[in-house]
Protein backbone atom coordinates (compact mmCIF):
# COMPACT_ATOMS: atom_id res chain seq x y z
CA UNK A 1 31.85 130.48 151.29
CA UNK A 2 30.28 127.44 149.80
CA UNK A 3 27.77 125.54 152.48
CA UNK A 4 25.10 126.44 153.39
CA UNK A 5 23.94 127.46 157.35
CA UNK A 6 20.81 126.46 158.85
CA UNK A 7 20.01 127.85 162.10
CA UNK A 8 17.48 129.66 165.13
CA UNK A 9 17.85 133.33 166.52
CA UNK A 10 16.41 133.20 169.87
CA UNK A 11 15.19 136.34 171.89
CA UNK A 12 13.61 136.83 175.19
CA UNK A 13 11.81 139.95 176.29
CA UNK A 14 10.46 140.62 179.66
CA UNK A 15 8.40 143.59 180.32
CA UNK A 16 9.37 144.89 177.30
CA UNK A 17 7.12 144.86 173.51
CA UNK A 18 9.50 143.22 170.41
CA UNK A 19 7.32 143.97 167.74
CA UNK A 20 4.05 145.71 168.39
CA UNK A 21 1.18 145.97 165.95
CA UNK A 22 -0.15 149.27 164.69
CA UNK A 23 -2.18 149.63 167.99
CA UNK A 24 0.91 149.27 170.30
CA UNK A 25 0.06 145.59 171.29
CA UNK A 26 2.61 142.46 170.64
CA UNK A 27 2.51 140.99 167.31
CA UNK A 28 -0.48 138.33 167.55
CA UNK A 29 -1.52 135.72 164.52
CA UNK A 30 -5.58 134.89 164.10
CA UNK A 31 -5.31 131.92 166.57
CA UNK A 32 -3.96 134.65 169.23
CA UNK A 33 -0.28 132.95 168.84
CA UNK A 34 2.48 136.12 170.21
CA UNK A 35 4.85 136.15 166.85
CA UNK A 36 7.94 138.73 165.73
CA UNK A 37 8.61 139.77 161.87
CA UNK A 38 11.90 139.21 160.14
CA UNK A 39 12.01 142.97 159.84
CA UNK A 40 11.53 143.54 164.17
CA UNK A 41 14.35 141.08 164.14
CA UNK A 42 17.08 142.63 161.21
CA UNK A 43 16.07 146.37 162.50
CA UNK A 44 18.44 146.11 165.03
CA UNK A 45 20.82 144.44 162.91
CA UNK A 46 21.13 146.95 161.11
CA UNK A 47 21.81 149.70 163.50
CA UNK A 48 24.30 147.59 164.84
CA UNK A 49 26.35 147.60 161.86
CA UNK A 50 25.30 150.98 160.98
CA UNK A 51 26.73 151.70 164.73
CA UNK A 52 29.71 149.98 163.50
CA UNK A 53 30.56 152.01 160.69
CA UNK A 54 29.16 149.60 158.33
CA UNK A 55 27.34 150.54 154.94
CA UNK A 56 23.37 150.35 155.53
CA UNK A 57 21.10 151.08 152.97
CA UNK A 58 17.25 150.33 153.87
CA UNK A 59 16.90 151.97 157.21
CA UNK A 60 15.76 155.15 157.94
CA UNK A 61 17.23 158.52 157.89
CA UNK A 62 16.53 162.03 158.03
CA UNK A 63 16.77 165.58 156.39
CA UNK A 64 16.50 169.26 157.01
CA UNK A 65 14.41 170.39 153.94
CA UNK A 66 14.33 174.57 154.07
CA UNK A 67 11.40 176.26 152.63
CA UNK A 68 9.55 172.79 151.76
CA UNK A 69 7.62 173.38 154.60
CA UNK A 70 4.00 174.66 155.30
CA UNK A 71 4.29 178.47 154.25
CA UNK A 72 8.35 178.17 154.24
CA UNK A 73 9.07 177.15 157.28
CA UNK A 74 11.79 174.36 157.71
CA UNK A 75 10.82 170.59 157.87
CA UNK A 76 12.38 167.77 159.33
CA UNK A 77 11.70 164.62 156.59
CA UNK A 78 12.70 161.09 156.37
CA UNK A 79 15.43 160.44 152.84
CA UNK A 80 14.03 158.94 150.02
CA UNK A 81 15.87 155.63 148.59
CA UNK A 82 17.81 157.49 145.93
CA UNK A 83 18.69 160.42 148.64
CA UNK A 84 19.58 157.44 151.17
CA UNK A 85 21.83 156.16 148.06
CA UNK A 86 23.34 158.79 147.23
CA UNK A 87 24.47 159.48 150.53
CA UNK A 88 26.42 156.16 151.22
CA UNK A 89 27.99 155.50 148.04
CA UNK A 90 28.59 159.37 147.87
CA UNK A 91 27.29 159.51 144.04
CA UNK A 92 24.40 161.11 142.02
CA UNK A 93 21.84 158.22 140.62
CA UNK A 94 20.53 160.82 138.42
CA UNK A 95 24.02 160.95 136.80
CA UNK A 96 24.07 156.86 136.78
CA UNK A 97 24.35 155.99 132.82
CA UNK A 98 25.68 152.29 134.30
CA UNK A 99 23.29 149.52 135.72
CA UNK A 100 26.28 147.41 136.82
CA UNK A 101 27.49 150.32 139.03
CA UNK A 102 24.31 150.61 140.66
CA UNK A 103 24.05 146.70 141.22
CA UNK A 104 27.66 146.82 142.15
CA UNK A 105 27.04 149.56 144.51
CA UNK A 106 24.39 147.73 146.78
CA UNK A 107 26.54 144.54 147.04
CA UNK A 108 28.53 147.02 149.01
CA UNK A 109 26.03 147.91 151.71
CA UNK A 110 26.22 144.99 154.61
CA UNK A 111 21.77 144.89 154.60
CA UNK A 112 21.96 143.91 151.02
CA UNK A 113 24.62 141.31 151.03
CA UNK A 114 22.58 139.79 153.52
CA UNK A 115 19.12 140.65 153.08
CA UNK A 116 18.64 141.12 149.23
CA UNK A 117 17.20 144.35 148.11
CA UNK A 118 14.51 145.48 145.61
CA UNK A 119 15.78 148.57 144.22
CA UNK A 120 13.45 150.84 141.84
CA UNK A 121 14.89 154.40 141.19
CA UNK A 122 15.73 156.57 138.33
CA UNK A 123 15.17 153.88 136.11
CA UNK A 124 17.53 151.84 137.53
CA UNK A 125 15.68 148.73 138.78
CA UNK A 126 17.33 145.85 140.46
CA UNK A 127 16.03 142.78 142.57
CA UNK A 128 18.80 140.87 144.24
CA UNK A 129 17.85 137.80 146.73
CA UNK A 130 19.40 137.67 149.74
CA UNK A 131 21.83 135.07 150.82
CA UNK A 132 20.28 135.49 154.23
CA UNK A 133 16.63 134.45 154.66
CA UNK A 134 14.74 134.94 158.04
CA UNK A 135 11.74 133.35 158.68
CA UNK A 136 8.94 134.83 161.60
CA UNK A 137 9.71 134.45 165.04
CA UNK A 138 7.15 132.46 166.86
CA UNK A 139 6.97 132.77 170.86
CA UNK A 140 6.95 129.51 172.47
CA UNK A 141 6.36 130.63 175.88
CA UNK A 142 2.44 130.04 177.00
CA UNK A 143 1.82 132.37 179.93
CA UNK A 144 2.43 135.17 177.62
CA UNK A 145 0.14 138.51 177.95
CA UNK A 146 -0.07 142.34 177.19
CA UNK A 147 0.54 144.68 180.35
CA UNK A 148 -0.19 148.04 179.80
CA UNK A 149 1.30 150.66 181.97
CA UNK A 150 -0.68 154.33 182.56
CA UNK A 151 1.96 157.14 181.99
CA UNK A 152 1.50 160.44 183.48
CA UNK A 153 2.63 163.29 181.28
CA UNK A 154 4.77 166.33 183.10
CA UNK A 155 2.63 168.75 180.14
CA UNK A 156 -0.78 169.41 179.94
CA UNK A 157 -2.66 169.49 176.21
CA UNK A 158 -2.82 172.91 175.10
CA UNK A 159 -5.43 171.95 172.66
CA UNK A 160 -7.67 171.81 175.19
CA UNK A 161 -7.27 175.09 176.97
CA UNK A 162 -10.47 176.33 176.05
CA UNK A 163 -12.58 173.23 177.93
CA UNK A 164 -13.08 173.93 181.21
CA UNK A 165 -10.90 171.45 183.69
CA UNK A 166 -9.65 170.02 181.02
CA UNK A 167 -6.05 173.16 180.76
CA UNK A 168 -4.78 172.58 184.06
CA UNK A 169 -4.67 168.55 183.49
CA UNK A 170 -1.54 166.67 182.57
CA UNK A 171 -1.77 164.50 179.80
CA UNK A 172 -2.30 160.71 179.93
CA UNK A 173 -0.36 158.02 177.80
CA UNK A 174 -0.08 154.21 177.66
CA UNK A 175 2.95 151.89 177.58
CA UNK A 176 2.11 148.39 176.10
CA UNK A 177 4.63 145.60 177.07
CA UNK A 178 4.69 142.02 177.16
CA UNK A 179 5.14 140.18 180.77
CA UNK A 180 7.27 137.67 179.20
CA UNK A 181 8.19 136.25 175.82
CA UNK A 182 10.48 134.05 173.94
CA UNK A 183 10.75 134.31 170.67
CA UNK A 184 12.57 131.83 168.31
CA UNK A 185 13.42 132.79 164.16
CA UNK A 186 14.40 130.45 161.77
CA UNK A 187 17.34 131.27 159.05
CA UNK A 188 18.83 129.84 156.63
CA UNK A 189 22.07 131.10 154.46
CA UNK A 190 22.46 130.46 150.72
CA UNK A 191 25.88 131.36 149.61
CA UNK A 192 25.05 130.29 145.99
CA UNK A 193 22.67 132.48 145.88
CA UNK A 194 24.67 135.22 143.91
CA UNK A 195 26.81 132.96 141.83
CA UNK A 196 25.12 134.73 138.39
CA UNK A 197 26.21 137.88 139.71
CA UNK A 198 29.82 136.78 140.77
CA UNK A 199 30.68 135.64 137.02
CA UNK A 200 29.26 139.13 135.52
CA UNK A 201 31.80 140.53 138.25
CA UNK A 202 29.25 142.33 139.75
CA UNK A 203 30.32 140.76 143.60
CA UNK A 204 33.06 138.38 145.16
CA UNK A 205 29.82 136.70 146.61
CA UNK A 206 29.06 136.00 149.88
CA UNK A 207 32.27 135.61 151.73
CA UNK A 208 33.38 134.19 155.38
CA UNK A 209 33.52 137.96 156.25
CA UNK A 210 29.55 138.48 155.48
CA UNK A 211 28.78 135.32 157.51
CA UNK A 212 30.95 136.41 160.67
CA UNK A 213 29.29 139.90 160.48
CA UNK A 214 25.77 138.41 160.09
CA UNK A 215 26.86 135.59 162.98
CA UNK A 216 28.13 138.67 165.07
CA UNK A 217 24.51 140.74 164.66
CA UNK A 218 22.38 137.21 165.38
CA UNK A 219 24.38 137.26 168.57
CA UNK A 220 24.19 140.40 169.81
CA UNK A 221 21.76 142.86 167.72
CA UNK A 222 18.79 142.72 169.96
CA UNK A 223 21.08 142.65 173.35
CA UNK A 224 22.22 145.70 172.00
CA UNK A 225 19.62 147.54 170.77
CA UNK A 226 18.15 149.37 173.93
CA UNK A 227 15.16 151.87 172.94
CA UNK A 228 12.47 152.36 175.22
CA UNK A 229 9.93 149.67 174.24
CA UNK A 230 12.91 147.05 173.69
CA UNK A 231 14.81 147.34 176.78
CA UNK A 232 13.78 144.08 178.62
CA UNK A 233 14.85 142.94 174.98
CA UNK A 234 18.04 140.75 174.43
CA UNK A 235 19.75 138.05 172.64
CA UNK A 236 19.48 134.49 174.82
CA UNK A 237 20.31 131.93 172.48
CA UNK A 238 21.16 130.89 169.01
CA UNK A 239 22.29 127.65 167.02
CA UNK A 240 24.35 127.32 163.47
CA UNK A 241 24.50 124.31 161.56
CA UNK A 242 26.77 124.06 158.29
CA UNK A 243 26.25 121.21 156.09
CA UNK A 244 27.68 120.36 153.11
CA UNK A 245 27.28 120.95 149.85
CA UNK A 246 24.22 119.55 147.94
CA UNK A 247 22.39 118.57 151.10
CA UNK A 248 19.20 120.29 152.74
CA UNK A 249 17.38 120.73 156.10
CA UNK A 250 13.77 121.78 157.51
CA UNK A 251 12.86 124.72 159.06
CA UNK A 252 14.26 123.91 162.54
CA UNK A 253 12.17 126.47 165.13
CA UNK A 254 8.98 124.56 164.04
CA UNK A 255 10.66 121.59 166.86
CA UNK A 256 11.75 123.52 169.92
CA UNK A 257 10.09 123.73 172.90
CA UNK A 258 10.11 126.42 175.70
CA UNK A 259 9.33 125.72 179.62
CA UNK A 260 10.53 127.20 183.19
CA UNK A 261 12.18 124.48 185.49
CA UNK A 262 13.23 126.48 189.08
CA UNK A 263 15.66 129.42 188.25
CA UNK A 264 16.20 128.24 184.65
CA UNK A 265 14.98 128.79 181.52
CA UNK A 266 14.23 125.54 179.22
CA UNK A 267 15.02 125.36 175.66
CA UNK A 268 14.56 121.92 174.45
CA UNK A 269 15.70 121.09 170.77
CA UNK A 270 13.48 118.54 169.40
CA UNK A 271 15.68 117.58 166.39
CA UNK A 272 18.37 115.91 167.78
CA UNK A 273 17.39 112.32 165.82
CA UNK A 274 17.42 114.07 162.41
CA UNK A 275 20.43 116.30 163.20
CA UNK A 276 22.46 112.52 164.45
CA UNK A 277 21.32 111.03 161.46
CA UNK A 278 22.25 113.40 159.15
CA UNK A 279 25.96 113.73 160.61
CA UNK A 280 28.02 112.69 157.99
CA UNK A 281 26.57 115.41 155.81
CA UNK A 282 27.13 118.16 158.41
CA UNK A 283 30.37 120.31 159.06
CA UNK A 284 29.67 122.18 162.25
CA UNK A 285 26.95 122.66 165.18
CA UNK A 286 27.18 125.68 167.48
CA UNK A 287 25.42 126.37 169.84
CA UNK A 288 25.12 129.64 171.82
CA UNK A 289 22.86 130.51 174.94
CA UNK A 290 22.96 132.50 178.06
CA UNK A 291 24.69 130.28 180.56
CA UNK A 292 23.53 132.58 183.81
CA UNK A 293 19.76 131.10 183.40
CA UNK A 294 19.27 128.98 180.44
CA UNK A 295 19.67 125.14 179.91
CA UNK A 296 19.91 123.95 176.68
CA UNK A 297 18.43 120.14 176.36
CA UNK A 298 19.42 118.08 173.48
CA UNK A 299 21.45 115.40 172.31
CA UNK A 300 23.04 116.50 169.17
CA UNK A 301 26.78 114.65 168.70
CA UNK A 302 29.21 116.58 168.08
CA UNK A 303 27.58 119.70 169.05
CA UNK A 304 29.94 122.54 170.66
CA UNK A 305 28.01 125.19 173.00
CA UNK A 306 29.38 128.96 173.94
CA UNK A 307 28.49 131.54 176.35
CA UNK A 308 26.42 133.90 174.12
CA UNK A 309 28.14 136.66 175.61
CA UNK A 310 31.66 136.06 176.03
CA UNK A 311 31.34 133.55 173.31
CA UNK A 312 33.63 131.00 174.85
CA UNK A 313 32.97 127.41 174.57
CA UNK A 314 31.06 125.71 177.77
């Protein structure tokens, strides 16, 4: 793969909290804007190709440790990065005399032929920039707010069986969702990007196959990632431009605009002049939404739109 993709991951979630913030609320900037990170956003990317059988290096995992406990007893403890390694390219990094074969090793996970990785272990250090960049997902919706739900516990706190009316009480918690939000991530896709490593014969570089398995997870990932605080969560539109060779675009979610017209939601693209002006430069536009209650505004030549789901052409 030679040109490079510009594009915008779209996501909707309604009654449901995308990213929260270390106090449970939705992601908010200093002017109170609603926003999600890259990483809320490749997360469930990567659990979808982990799901899939896929290589995944940076995401969490767990181990039984026996005896590393609090007087012996058995603890339950995330993997550290070399463990993690170790485990999916089913080597010892201690052992690892060979840099290459470490470098080699992580352009076999999917998250770092996409992503990039900054690897620092056993004094093996690596940095590798992703082909895949992903800006932050800004929500364009305005009547966005926090709802937070009261949830009755069936236990009471045992802590507190000594207080008087306090043992026989169930427990109280709070669930913090967002009414409604739509959030809209920028990307862009640099297959060049690992062309030094491709003539050390480190990597093929990024291929079709990457960009169909990234394409696949921007469709789908958050759709099907269903944990309590993200369902109300899912994938409602996204757009791929490939250009050619030697030519550039902006950041495009900077231009679109959200509204609500009847039963329909309104995503307008506000870069159709610089998109028709720039057509002889551009291979392909797709364009991919939820056809049950979206409309898609814009006057892009050439475009071709799909159901996001069934991903046939509309």
């Amino acid at each position: 793969m030679k040109n490079r993709v510009y594009g915008i991951i779209g996501v909707k979630s309604i009654m449901a909290n995308w990213n929260a913030d270390f106090e449970g609320y939705p992601k908010t900037i200093s002017s109170g804007e609603t926003f999600g990170s890259d990483k809320a956003l490749k997360y469930p990317m990567k659990k979808m190709w982990e799901a899939e059988g896929e290589r995944v290096l940076y995401i969490k995992s767990l181990k039984v440790d026996s005896g590393e406990g609090k007087k012996g007893e058995i603890a339950v403890r995330p993997k550290s990065l070399r463990e993690r390694y170790d485990e999916i390219f089913e080597t010892n990094l201690k052992e690892e005399k060979d840099k290459t074969n470490v470098i080699k090793n992580l352009f076999k996970a999917i998250d770092v032929k996409n992503f990039g990785a900054t690897f620092a272990e056993e004094k093996n250090n690596a940095s590798i920039t992703g082909a895949v960049q992903i800006g932050q997902g800004f929500n364009k919706y305005v009547d966005t707010y926090p709802e937070e739900q009261q949830i009755l516990s069936p236990f009471r706190d045992s802590s507190k069986d000594e207080k008087e009316g306090e043992a026989n009480q169930s427990t109280l918690g709070t669930k913090i969702v967002s009414n409604e939000a739509h959030y809209f991530y920028p990307f862009v896709i640099n297959p060049q990007v690992y062309k030094d490593f491709v003539k050390m014969g480190m990597t093929e570089g990024y291929t079709e196959e990457d960009y169909k398995k990234f394409k696949d997870a921007a469709l789908t990932s958050a759709t099907f990632f269903n944990s309590n605080s993200k369902l109300g969560c899912e994938n409602e539109f996204a757009l791929f431009i490939e250009i050619k060779e030697g030519y550039y675009l902006p950041e495009l979610a900077q231009y679109v605009k959200f509204s609500k017209e009847k039963d329909y939601d309104v995503i307008e693209l506000g870069f159709d002049e610089l998109i028709n002006q720039f057509k002889d430069n551009i291979l392909s536009v797709e364009i991919y939404y939820n056809t049950l209650n979206v409309k898609v505004k814009h006057n892009i030549k050439g475009a071709k739109e799909y159901n996001i789901f069934t991903r046939k052409e509309v």
